[in-house]
N, C-alpha and C. Protein backbone atom coordinates (compact mmCIF):
# COMPACT_ATOMS: atom_id res chain seq x y z
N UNK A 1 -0.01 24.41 24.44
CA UNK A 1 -0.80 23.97 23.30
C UNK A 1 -0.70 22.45 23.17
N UNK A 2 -1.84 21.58 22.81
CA UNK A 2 -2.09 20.51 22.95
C UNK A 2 -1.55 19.79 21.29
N UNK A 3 -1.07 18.49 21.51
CA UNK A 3 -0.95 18.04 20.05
C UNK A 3 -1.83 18.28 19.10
N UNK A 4 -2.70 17.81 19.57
CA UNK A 4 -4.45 17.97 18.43
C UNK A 4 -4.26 19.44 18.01
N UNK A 5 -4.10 20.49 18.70
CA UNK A 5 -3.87 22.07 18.22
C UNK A 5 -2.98 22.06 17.96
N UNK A 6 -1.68 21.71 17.77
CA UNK A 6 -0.67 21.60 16.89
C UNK A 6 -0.69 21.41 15.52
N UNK A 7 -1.08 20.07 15.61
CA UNK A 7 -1.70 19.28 14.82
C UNK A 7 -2.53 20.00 13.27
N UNK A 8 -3.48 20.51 14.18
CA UNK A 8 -4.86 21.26 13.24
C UNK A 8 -4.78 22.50 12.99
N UNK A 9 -4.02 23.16 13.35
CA UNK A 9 -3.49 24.55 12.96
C UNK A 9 -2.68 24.12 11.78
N UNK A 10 -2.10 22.83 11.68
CA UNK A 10 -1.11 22.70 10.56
C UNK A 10 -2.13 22.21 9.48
N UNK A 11 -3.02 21.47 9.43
CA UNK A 11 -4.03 21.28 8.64
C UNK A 11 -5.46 21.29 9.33
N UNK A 12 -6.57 21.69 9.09
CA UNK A 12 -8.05 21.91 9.69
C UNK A 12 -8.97 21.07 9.16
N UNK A 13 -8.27 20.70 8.28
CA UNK A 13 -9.16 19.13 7.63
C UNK A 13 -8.59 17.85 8.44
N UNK A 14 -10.18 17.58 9.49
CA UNK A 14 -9.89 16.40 9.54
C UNK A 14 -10.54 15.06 8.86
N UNK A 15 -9.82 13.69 8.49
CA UNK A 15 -10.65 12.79 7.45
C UNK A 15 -11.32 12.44 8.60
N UNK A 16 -12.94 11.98 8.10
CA UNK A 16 -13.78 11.39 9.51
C UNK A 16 -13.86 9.82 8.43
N UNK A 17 -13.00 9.06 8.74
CA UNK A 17 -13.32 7.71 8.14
C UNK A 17 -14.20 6.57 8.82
N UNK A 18 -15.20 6.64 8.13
CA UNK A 18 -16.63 5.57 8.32
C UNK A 18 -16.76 4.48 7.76
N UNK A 19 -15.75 3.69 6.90
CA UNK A 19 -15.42 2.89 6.09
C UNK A 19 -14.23 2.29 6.73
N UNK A 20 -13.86 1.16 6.39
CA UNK A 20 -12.32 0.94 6.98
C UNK A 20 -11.61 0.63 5.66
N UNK A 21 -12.44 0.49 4.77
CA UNK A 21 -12.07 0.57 3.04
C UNK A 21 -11.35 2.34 2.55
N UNK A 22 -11.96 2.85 3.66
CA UNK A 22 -10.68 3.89 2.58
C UNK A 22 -9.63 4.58 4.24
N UNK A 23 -9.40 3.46 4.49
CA UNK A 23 -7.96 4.23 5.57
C UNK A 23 -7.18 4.25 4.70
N UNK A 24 -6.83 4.24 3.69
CA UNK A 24 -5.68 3.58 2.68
C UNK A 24 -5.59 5.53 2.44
N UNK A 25 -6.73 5.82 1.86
CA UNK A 25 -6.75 6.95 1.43
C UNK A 25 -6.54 8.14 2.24
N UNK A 26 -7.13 7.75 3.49
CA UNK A 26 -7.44 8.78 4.85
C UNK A 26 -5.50 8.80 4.66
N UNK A 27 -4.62 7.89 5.06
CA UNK A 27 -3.24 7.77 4.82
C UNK A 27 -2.58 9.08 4.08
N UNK A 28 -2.96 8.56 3.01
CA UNK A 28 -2.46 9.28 1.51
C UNK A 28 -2.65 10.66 1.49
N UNK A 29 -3.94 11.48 2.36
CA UNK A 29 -3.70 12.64 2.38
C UNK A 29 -3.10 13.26 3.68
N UNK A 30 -3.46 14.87 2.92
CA UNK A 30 -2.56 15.78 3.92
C UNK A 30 -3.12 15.98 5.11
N UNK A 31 -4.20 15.23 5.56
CA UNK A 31 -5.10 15.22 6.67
C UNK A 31 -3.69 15.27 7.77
N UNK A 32 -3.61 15.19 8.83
CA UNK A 32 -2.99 15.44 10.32
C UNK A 32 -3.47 14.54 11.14
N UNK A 33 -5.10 14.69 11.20
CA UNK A 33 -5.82 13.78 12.49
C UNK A 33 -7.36 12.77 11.38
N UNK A 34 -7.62 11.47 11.83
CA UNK A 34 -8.21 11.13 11.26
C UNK A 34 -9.18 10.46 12.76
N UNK A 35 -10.74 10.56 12.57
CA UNK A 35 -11.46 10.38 13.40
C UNK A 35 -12.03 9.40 12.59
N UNK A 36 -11.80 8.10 13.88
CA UNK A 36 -12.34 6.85 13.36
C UNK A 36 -13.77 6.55 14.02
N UNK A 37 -14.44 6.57 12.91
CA UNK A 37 -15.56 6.01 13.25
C UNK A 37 -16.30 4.83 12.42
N UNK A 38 -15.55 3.93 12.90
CA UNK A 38 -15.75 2.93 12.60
C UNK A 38 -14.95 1.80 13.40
N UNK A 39 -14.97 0.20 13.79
CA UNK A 39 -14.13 -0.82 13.82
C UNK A 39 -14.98 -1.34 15.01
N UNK A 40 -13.98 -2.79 15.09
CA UNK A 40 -14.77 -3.41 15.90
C UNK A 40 -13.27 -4.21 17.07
N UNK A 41 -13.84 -4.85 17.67
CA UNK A 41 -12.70 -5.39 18.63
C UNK A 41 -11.87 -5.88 18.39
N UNK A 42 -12.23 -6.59 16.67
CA UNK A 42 -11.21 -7.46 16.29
C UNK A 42 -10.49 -6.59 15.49
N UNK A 43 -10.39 -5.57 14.62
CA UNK A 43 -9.96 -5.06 13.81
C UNK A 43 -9.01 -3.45 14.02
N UNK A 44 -9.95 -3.30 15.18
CA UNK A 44 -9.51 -1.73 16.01
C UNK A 44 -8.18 -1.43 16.06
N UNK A 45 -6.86 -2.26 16.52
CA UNK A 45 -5.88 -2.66 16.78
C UNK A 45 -5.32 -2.28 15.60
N UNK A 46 -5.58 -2.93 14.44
CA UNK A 46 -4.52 -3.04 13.44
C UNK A 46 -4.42 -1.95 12.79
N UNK A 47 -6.38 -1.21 12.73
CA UNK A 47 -6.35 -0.09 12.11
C UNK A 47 -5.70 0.96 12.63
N UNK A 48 -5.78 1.06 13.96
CA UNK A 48 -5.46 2.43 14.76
C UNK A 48 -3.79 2.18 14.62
N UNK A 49 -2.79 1.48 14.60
CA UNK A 49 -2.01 1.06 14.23
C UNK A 49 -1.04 1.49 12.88
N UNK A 50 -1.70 1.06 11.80
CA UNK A 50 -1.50 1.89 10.33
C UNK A 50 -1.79 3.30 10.44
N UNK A 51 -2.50 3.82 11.01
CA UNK A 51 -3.01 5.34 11.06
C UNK A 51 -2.19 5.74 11.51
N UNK A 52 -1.22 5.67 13.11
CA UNK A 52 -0.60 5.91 13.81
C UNK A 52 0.90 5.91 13.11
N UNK A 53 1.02 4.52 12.10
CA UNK A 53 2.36 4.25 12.05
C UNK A 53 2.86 5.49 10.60
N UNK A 54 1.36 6.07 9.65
CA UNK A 54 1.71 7.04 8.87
C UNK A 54 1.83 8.13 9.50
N UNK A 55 2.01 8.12 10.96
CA UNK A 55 2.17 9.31 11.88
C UNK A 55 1.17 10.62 11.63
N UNK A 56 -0.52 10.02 12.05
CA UNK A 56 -0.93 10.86 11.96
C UNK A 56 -1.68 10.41 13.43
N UNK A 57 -2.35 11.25 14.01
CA UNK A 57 -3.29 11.08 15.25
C UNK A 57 -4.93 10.57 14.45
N UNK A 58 -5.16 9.89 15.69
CA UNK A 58 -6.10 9.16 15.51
C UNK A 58 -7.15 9.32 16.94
N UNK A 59 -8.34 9.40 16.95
CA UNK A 59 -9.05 9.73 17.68
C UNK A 59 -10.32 8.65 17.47
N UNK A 60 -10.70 7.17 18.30
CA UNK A 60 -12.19 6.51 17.45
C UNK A 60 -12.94 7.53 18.98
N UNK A 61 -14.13 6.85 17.56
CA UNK A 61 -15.46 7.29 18.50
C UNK A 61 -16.34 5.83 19.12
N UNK A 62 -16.05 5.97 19.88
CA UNK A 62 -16.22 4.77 21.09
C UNK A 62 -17.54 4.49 20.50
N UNK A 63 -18.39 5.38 20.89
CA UNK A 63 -19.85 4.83 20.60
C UNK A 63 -20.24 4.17 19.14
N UNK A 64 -19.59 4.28 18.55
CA UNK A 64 -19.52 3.53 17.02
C UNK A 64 -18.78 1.76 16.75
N UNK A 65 -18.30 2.00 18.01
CA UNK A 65 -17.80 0.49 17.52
C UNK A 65 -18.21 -0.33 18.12
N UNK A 66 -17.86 -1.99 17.40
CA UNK A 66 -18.88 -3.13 17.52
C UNK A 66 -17.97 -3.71 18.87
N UNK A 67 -18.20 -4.40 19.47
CA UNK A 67 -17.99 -5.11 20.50
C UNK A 67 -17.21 -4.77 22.13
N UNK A 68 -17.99 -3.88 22.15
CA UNK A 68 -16.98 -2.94 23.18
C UNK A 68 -18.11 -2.55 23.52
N UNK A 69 -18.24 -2.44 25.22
CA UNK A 69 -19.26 -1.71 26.28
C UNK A 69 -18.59 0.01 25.90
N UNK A 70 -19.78 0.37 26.69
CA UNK A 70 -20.19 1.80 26.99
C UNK A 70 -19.23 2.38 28.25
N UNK A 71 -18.23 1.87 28.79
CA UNK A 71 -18.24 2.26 30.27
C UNK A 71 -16.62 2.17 30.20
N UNK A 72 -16.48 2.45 31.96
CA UNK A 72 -14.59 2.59 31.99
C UNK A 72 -13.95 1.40 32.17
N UNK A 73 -14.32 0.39 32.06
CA UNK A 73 -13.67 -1.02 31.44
C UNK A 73 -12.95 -0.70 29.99
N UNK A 74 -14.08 -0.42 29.34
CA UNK A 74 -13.88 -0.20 27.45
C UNK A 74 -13.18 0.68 27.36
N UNK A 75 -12.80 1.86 27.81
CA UNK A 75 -11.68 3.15 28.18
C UNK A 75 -10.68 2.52 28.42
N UNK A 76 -10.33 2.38 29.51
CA UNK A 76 -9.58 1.61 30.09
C UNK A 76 -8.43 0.67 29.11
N UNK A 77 -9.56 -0.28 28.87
CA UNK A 77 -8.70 -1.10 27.30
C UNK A 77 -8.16 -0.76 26.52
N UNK A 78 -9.21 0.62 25.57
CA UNK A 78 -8.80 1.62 24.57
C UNK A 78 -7.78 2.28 25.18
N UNK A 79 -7.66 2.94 26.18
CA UNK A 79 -6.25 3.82 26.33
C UNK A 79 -5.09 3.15 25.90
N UNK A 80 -5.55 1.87 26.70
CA UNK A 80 -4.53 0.91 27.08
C UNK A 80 -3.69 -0.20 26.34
N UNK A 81 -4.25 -0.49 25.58
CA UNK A 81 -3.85 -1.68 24.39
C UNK A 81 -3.96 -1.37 23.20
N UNK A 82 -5.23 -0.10 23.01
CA UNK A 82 -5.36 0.28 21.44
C UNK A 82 -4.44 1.39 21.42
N UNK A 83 -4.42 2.26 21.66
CA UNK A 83 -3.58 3.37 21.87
C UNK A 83 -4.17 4.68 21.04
N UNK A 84 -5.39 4.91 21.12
CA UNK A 84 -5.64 6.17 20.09
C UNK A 84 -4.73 7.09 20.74
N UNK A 85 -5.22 8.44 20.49
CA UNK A 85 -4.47 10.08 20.58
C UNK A 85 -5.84 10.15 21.52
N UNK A 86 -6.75 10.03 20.75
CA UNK A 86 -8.14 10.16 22.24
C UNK A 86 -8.73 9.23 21.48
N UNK A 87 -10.79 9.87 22.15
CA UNK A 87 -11.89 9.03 21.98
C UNK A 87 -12.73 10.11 22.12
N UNK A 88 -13.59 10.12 21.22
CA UNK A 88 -14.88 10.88 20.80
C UNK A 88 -16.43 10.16 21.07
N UNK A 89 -17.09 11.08 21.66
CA UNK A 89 -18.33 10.17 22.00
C UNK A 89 -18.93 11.53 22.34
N UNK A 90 -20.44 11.06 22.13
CA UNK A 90 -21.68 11.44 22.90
C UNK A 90 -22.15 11.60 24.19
N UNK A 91 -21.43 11.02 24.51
CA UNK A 91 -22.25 10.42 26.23
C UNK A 91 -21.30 11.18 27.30
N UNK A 92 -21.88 12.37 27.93
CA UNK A 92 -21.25 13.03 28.73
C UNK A 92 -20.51 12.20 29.88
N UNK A 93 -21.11 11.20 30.47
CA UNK A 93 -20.49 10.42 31.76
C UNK A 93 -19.39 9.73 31.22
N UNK A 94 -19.01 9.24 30.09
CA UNK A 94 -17.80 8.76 29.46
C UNK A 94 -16.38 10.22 29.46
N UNK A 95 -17.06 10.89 28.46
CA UNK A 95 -16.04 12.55 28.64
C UNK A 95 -15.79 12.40 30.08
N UNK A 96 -16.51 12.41 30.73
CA UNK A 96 -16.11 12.87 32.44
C UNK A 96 -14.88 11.57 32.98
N UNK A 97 -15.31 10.63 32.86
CA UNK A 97 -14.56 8.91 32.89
C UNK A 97 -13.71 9.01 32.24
N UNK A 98 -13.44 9.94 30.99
CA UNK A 98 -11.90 9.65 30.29
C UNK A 98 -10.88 11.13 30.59
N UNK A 99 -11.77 11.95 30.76
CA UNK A 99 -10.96 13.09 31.43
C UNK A 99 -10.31 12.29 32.68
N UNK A 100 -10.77 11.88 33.65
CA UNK A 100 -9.97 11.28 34.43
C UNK A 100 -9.12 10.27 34.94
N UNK A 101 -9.45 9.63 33.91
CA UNK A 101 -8.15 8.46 33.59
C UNK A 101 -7.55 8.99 32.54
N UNK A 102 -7.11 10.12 32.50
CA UNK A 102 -5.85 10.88 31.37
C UNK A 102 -6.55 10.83 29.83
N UNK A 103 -7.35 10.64 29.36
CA UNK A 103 -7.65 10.44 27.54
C UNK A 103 -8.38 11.31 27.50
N UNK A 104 -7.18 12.12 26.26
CA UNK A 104 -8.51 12.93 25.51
C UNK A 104 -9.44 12.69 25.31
N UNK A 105 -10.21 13.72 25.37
CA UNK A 105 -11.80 13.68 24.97
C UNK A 105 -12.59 14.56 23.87
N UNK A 106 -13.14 14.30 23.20
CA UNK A 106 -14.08 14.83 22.18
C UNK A 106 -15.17 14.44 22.58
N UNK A 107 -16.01 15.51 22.61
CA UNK A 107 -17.33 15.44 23.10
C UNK A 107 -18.44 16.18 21.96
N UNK A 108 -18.72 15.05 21.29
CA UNK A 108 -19.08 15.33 20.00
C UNK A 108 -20.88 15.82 20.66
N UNK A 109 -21.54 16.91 19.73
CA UNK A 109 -23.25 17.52 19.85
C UNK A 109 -23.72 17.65 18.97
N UNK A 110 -24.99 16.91 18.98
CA UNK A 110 -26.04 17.38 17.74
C UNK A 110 -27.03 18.12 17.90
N UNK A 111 -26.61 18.99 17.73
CA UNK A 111 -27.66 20.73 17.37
C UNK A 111 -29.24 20.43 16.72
N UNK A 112 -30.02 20.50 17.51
CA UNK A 112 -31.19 19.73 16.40
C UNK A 112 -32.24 20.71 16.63
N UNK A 113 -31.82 21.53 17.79
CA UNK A 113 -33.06 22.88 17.81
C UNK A 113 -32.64 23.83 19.42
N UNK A 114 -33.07 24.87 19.62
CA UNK A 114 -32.51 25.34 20.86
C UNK A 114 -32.53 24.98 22.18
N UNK A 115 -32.73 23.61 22.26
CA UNK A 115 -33.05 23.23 23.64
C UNK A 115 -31.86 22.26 23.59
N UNK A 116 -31.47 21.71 22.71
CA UNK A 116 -29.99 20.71 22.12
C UNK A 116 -28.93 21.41 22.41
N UNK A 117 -28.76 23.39 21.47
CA UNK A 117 -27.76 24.18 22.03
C UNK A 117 -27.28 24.17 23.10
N UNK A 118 -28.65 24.46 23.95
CA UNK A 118 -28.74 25.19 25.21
C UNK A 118 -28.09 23.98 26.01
N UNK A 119 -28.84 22.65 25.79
CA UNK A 119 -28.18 21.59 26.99
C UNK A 119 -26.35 21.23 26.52
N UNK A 120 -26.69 21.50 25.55
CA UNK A 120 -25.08 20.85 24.71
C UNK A 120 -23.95 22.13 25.16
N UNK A 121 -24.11 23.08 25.70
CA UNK A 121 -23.27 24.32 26.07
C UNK A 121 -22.99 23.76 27.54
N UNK A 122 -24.73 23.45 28.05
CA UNK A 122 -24.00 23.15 29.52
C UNK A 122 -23.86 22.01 30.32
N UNK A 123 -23.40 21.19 29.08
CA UNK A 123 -22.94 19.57 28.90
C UNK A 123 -21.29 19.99 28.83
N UNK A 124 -21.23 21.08 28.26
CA UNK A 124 -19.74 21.14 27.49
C UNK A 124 -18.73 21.94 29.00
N UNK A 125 -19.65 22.87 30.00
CA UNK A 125 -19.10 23.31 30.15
C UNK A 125 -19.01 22.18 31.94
N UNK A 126 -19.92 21.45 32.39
CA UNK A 126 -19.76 20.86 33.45
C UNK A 126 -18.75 19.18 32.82
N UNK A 127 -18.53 19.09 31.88
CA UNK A 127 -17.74 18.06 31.50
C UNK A 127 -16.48 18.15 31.25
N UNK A 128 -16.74 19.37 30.56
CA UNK A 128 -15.04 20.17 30.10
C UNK A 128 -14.09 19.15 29.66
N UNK A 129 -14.38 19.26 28.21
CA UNK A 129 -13.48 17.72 27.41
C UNK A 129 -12.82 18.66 26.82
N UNK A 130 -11.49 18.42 26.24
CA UNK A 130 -10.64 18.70 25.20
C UNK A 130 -11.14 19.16 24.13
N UNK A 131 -12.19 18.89 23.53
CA UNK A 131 -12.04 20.17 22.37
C UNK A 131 -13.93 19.36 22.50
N UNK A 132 -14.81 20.04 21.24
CA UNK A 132 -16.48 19.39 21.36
C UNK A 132 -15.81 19.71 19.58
N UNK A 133 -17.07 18.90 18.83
CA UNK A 133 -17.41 18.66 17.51
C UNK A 133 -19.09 18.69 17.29
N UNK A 134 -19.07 19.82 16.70
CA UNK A 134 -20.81 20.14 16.63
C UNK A 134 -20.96 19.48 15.35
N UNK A 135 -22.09 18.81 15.14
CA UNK A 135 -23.08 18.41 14.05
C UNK A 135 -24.48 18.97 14.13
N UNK A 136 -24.77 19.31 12.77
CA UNK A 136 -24.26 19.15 11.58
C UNK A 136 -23.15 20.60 11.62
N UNK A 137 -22.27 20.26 11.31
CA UNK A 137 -21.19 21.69 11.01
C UNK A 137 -21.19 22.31 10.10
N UNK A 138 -22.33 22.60 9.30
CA UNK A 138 -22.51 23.97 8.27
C UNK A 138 -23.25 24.95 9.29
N UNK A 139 -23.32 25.19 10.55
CA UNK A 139 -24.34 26.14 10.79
C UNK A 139 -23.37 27.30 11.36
N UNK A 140 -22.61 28.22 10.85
CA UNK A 140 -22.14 29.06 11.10
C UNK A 140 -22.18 30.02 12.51
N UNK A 141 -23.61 30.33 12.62
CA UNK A 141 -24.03 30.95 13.86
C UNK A 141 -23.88 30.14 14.90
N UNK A 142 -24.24 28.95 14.99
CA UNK A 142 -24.31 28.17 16.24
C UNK A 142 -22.89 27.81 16.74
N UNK A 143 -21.75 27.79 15.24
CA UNK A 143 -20.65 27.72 15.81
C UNK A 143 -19.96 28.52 16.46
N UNK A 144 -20.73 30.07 16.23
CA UNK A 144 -19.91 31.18 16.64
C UNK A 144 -20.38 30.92 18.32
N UNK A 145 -21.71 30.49 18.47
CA UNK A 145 -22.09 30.84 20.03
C UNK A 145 -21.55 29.93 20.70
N UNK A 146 -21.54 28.48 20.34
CA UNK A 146 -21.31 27.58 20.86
C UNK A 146 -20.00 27.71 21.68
N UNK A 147 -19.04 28.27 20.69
CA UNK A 147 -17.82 28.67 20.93
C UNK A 147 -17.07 30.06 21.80
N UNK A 148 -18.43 30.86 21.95
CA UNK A 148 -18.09 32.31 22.66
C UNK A 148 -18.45 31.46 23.66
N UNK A 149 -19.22 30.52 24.35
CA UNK A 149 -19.86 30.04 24.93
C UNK A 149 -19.14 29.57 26.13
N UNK A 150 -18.13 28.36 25.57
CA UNK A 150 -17.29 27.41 25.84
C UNK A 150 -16.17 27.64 25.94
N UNK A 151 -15.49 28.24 24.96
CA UNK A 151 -14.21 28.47 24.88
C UNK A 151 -13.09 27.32 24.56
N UNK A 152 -13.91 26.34 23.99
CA UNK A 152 -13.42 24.92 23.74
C UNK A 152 -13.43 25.03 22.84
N UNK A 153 -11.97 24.39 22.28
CA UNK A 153 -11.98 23.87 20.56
C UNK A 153 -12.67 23.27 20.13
N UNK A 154 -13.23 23.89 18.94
CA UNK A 154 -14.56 23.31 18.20
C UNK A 154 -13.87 22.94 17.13
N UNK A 155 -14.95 21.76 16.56
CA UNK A 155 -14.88 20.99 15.39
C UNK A 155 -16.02 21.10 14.60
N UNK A 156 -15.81 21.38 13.32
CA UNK A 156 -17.35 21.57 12.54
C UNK A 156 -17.54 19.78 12.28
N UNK A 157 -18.38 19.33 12.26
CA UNK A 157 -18.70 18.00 11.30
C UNK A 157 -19.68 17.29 10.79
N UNK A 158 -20.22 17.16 9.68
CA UNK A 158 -21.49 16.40 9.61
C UNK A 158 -21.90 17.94 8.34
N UNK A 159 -22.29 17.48 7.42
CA UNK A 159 -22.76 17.72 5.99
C UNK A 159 -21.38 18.54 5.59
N UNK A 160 -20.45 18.41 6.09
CA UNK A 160 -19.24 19.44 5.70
C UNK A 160 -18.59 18.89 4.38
N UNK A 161 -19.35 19.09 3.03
CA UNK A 161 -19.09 18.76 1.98
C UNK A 161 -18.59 19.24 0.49
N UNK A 162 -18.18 20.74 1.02
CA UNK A 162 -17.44 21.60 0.19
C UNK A 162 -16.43 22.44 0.96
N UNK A 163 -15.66 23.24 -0.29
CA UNK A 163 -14.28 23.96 0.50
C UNK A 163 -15.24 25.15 1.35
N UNK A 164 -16.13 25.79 0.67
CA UNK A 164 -16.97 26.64 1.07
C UNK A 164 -17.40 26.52 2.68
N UNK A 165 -17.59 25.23 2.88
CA UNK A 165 -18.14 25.08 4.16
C UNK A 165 -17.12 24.45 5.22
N UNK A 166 -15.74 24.37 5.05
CA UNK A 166 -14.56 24.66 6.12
C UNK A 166 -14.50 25.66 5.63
N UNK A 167 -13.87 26.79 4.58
CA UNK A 167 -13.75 28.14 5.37
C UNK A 167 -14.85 28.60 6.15
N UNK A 168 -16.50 28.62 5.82
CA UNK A 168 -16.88 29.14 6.78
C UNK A 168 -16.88 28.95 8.32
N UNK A 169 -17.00 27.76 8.20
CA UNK A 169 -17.10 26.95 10.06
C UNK A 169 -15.59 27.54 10.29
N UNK A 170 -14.40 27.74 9.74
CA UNK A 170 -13.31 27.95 10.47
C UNK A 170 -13.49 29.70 10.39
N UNK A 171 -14.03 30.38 9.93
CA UNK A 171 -14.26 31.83 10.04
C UNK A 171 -15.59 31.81 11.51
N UNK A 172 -16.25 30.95 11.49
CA UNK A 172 -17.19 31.17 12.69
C UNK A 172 -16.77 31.12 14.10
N UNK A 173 -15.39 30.54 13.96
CA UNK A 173 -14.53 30.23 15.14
C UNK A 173 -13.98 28.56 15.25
N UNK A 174 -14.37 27.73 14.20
CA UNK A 174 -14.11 26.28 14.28
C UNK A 174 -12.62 26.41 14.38
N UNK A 175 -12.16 25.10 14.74
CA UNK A 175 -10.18 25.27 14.49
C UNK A 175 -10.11 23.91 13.44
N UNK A 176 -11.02 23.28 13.17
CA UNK A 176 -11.12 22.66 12.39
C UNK A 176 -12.40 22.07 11.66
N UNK A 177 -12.67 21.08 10.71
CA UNK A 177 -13.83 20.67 9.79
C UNK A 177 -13.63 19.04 9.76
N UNK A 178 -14.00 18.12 9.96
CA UNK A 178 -13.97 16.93 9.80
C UNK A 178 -15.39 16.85 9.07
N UNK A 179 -14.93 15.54 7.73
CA UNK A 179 -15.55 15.24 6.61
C UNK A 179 -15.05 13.67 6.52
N UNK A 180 -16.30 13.17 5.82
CA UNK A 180 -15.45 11.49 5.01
C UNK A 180 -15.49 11.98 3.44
N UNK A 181 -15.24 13.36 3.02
CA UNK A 181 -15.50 12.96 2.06
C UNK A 181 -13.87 13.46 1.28
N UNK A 182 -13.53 12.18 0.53
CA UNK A 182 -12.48 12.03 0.43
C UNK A 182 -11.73 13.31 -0.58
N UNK A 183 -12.61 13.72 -1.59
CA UNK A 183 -11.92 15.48 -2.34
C UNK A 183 -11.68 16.24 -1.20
N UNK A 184 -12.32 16.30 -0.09
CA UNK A 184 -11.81 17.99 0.50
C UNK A 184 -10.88 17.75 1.45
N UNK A 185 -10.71 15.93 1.63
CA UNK A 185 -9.07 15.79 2.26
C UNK A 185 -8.53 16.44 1.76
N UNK A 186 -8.25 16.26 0.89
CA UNK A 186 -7.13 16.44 -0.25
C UNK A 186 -6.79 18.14 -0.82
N UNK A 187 -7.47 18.58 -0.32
CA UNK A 187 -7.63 20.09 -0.45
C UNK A 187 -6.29 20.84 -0.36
């Protein structure tokens, strides 16, 4: 069993902080793993840093931040000097590039109609990252298939804005719910 499943079995709320104004808070709760999406080259460092030093895992999403290429240079660095727990992204040829230079991977999908499913199943399964994070994560069914599918730890995320909607995504098969919204940290 992997830290991140360690981790999220102990809490299933993860904070998705999009602000760098409330790491303070992402801190303060009982969150476990906090997915940064947000920072930039200059700032990445210090944040991932404080996150780390309240001993929680930290995961950015590459494709979100300011001054940093797309490619295994920018990996490379991030493994290397920033130090997340992993890196979350979109872009299948990155998952594949950080699976093999050792970094977790989150291989985040946006579900937008059945041709998104369909490619996002067999994105998930020729890439084979560490766990995927479907958006939007209220859709119950898609999490169940996605997941009979794959067999990869899923993440619900994106409109996940009540308690209602982590128990369901974690009854559909999610192992966890990532939210920015700071009440259902705190849950």
């Amino acid at each position: 069993m992997s830290k991140f499943q360690r981790k999220i079995e102990m809490n299933p709320i993860i904070a998705a902080v999009n602000d760098t104004s409330k790491i303070t808070e992402a801190i303060q709760s009982p969150c476990e793993i906090v997915f940064l999406l947000t920072g930039n080259i200059f700032n990445l460092k210090d944040v991932v840093d404080k996150i780390k030093s309240a001993g929680m895992d930290v995961y950015v999403h590459i494709d979100l931040l300011e001054g940093f290429s797309r490619d295994t240079v920018a990996l490379k660095y991030i493994s290397e000097n920033i130090r997340p727990d992993g890196i979350i992204t979109t872009k299948s040829n990155l998952i594949k590039k950080a699976k093999k230079m050792g970094i977790w991977a989150i291989q985040r999908l946006f579900m937008l109609d059945s041709l998104s499913l369909e490619t996002g199943i067999n994105s998930v399964i020729a890439t084979k990252p560490d766990a995927i994070e479907i958006m939007p994560g209220i859709m119950p069914k898609i999490i169940k298939r996605v997941q009979e599918h794959t067999k990869v730890p899923l993440i619900a995320g994106g409109l996940i804005s009540t308690k209602e909607d982590v128990i369901e995504s974690i009854k559909a098969g999610a192992v966890g719910a990532s939210t920015s919204k700071i009440d259902i940290w705190n849950m």
